[in-house]
Protein backbone atom coordinates (compact mmCIF):
# COMPACT_ATOMS: atom_id res chain seq x y z
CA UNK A 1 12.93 -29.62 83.04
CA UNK A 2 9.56 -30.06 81.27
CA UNK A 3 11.39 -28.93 77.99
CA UNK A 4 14.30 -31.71 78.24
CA UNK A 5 11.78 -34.93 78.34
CA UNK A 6 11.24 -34.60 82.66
CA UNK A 7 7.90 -33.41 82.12
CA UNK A 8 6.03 -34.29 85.47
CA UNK A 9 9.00 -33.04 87.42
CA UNK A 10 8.64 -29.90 85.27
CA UNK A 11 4.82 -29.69 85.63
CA UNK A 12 4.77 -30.51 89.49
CA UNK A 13 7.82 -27.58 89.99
CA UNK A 14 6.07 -25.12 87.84
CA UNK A 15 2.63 -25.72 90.17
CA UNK A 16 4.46 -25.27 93.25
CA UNK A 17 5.62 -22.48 92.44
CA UNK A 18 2.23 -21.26 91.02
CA UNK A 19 1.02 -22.20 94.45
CA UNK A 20 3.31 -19.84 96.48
CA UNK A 21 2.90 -16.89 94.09
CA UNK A 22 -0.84 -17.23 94.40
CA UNK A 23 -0.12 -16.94 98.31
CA UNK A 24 2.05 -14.20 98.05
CA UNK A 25 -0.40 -12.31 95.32
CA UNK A 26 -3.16 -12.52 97.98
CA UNK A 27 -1.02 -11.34 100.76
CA UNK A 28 -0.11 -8.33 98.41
CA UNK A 29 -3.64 -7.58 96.88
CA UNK A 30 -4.96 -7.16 100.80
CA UNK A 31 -2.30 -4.97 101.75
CA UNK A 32 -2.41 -1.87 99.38
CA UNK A 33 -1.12 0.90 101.13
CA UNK A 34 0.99 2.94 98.91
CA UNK A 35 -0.20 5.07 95.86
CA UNK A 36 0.37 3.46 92.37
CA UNK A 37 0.10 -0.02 94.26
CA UNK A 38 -3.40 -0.90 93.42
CA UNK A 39 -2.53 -0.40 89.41
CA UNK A 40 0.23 -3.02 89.56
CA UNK A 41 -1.54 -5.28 91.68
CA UNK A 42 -4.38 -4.97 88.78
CA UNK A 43 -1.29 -5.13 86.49
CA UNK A 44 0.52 -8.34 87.81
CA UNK A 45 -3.26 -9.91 88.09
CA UNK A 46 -3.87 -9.69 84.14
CA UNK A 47 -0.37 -10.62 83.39
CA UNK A 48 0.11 -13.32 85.13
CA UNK A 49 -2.87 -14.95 84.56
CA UNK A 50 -1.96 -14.87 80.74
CA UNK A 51 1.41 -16.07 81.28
CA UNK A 52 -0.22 -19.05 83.48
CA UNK A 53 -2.84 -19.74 80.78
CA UNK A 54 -0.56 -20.42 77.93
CA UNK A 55 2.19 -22.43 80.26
CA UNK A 56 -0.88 -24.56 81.82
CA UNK A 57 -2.35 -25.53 78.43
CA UNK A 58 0.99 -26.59 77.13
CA UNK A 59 1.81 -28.84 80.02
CA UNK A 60 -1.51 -30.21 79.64
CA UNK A 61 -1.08 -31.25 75.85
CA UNK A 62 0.61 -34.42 74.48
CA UNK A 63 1.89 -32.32 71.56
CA UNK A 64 6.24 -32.45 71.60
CA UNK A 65 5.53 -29.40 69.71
CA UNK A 66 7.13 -26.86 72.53
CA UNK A 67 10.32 -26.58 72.71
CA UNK A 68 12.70 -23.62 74.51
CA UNK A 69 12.91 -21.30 71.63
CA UNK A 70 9.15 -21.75 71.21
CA UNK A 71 8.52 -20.81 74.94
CA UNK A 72 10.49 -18.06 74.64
CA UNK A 73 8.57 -16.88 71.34
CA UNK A 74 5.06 -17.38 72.49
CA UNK A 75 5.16 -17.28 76.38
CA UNK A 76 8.10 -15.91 78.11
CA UNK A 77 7.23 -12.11 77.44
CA UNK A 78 4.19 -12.89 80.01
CA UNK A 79 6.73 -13.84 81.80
CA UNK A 80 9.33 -10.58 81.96
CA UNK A 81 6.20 -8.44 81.88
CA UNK A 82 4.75 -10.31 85.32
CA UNK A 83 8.39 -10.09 87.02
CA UNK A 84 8.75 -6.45 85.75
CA UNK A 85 5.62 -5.66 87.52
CA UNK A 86 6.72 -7.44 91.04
CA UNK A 87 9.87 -6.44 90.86
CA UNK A 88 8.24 -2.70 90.42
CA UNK A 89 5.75 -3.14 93.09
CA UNK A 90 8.90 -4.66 95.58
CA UNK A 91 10.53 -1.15 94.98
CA UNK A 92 7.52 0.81 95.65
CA UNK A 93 7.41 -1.13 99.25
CA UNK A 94 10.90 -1.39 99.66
CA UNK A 95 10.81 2.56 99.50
CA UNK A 96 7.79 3.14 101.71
CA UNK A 97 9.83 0.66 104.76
CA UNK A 98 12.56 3.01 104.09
CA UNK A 99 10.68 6.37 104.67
CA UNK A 100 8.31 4.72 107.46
CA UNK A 101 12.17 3.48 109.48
CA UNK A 102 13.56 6.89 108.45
CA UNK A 103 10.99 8.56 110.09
CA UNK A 104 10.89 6.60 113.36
CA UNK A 105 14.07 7.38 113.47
CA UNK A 106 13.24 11.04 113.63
CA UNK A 107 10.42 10.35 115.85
CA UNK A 108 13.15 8.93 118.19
CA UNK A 109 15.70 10.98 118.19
CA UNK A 110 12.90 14.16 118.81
CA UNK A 111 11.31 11.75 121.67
CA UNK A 112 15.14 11.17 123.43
CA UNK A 113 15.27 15.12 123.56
CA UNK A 114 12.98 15.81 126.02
CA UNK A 115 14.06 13.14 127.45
CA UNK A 116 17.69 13.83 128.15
CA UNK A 117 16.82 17.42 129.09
CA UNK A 118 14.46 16.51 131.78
CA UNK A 119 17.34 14.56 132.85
CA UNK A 120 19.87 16.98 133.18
CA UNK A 121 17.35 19.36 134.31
CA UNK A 122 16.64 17.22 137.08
CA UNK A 123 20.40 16.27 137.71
CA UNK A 124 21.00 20.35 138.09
CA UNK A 125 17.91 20.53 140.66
CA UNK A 126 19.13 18.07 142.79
CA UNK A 127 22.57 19.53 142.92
CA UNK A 128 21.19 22.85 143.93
CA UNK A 129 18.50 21.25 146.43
CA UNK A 130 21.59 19.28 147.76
CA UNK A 131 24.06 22.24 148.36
CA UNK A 132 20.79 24.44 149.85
CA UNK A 133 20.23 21.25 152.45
CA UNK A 134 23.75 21.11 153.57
CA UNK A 135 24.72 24.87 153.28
CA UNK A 136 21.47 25.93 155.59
CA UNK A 137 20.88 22.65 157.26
CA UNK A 138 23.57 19.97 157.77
CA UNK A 139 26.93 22.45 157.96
CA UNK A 140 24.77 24.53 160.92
CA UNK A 141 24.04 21.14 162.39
CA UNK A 142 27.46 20.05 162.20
CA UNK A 143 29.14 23.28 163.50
CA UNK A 144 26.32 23.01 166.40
CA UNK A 145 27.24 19.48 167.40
CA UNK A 146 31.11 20.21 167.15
CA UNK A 147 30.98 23.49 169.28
CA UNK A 148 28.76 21.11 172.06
CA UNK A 149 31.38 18.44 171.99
CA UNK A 150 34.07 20.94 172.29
CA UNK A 151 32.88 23.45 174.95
CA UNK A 152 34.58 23.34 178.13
CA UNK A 153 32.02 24.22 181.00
CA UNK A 154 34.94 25.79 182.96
CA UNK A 155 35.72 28.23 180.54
CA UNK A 156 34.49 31.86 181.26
CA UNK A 157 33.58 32.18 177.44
CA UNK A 158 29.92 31.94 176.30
CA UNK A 159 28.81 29.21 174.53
CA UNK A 160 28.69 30.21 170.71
CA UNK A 161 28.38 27.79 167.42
CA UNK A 162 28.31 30.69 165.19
CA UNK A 163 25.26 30.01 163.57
CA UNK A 164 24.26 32.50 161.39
CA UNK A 165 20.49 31.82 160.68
CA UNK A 166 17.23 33.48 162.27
CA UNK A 167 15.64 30.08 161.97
CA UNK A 168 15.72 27.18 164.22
CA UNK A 169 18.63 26.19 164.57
CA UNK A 170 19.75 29.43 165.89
CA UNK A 171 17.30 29.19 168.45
CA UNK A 172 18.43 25.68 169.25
CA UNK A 173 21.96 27.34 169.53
CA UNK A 174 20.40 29.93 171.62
CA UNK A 175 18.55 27.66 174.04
CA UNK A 176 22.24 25.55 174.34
CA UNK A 177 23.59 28.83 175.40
CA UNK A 178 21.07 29.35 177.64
CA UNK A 179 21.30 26.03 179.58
CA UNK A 180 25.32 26.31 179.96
CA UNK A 181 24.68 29.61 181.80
CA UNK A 182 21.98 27.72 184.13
CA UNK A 183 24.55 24.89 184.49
CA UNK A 184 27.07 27.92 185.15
CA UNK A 185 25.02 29.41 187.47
CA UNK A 186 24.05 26.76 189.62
CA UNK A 187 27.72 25.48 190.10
CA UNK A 188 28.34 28.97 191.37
CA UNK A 189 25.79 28.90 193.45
CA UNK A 190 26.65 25.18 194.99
CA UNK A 191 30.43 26.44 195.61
């Protein structure tokens, strides 16, 4: 634009951008966190400040003198030579958010391990604590209650839930067994 006769739309274009590259440069010169960083920082600095020197001086001249094949004689090396650098620097970081997602990847997949085996660790306990309760606990219980609601007092068999425990539910069986007899007993006695 400044070169074909729109020179304040050319000069007001090239400061804004100047303006957000300065931002950006100051963003990137705080931030140096990768090896070789700091040299193209110092690198992009020097150029750039060349390249901005000769482009500033000829918008602020009269002189019709510039034209495009004179920019690109005199100034537009600064130019490749400042992008070069960026564009260098951008790959440097571009690499570095690479490795640092690559590796909390890693870190994730090694943290989901543990993870997923305490999981299924803790699925397998409560299987086995769930078979233990009901194989020594609830299926006694059950056979207890059913042999209770089944008895006939007439019969002339013993009372009996098969419990097969020394613990106590046997002697809950046992004392059961022992009441029907009393029961038994007494009836005899009253006839």
């Amino acid at each position: 634009l400044f070169f074909t006769g729109k020179k304040q739309e050319g000069k007001s274009i090239a400061l804004a951008a100047d303006s957000l590259f300065n931002k950006s440069f100051i963003i990137a010169k705080s931030n140096i966190t990768e090896s070789g960083e700091d040299t193209l920082i110092n690198g992009i600095d020097s150029f750039y400040k060349a390249y901005r020197e000769h482009w500033t001086m000829l918008m602020n001249t009269d002189s019709n003198k510039y034209d495009v094949e004179n920019y690109y004689a005199d100034f537009h090396s600064g130019f490749i030579l400042t992008k070069m650098k960026v564009n260098k620097l951008l790959s440097i970081n571009e690499k570095s958010m690479f490795e640092e997602a690559e590796m909390l990847k890693d870190k994730a997949k090694r943290a989901l391990m543990p993870g997923l085996v305490a999981i299924i660790t803790a699925l397998i306990f409560m299987l086995i604590f769930n078979f233990l309760i009901s194989h020594y606990f609830v299926n006694p219980l059950k056979n207890l209650i059913r042999s209770v609601k089944h008895y006939i007092p007439s019969s002339k068999k013993e009372f009996s839930a098969g419990v097969d425990s020394e613990d106590e539910i046997k002697e809950l069986e046992q004392e059961i067994a022992e009441l029907v007899k009393r029961i038994k007993s007494r009836r005899k006695d009253e006839i």
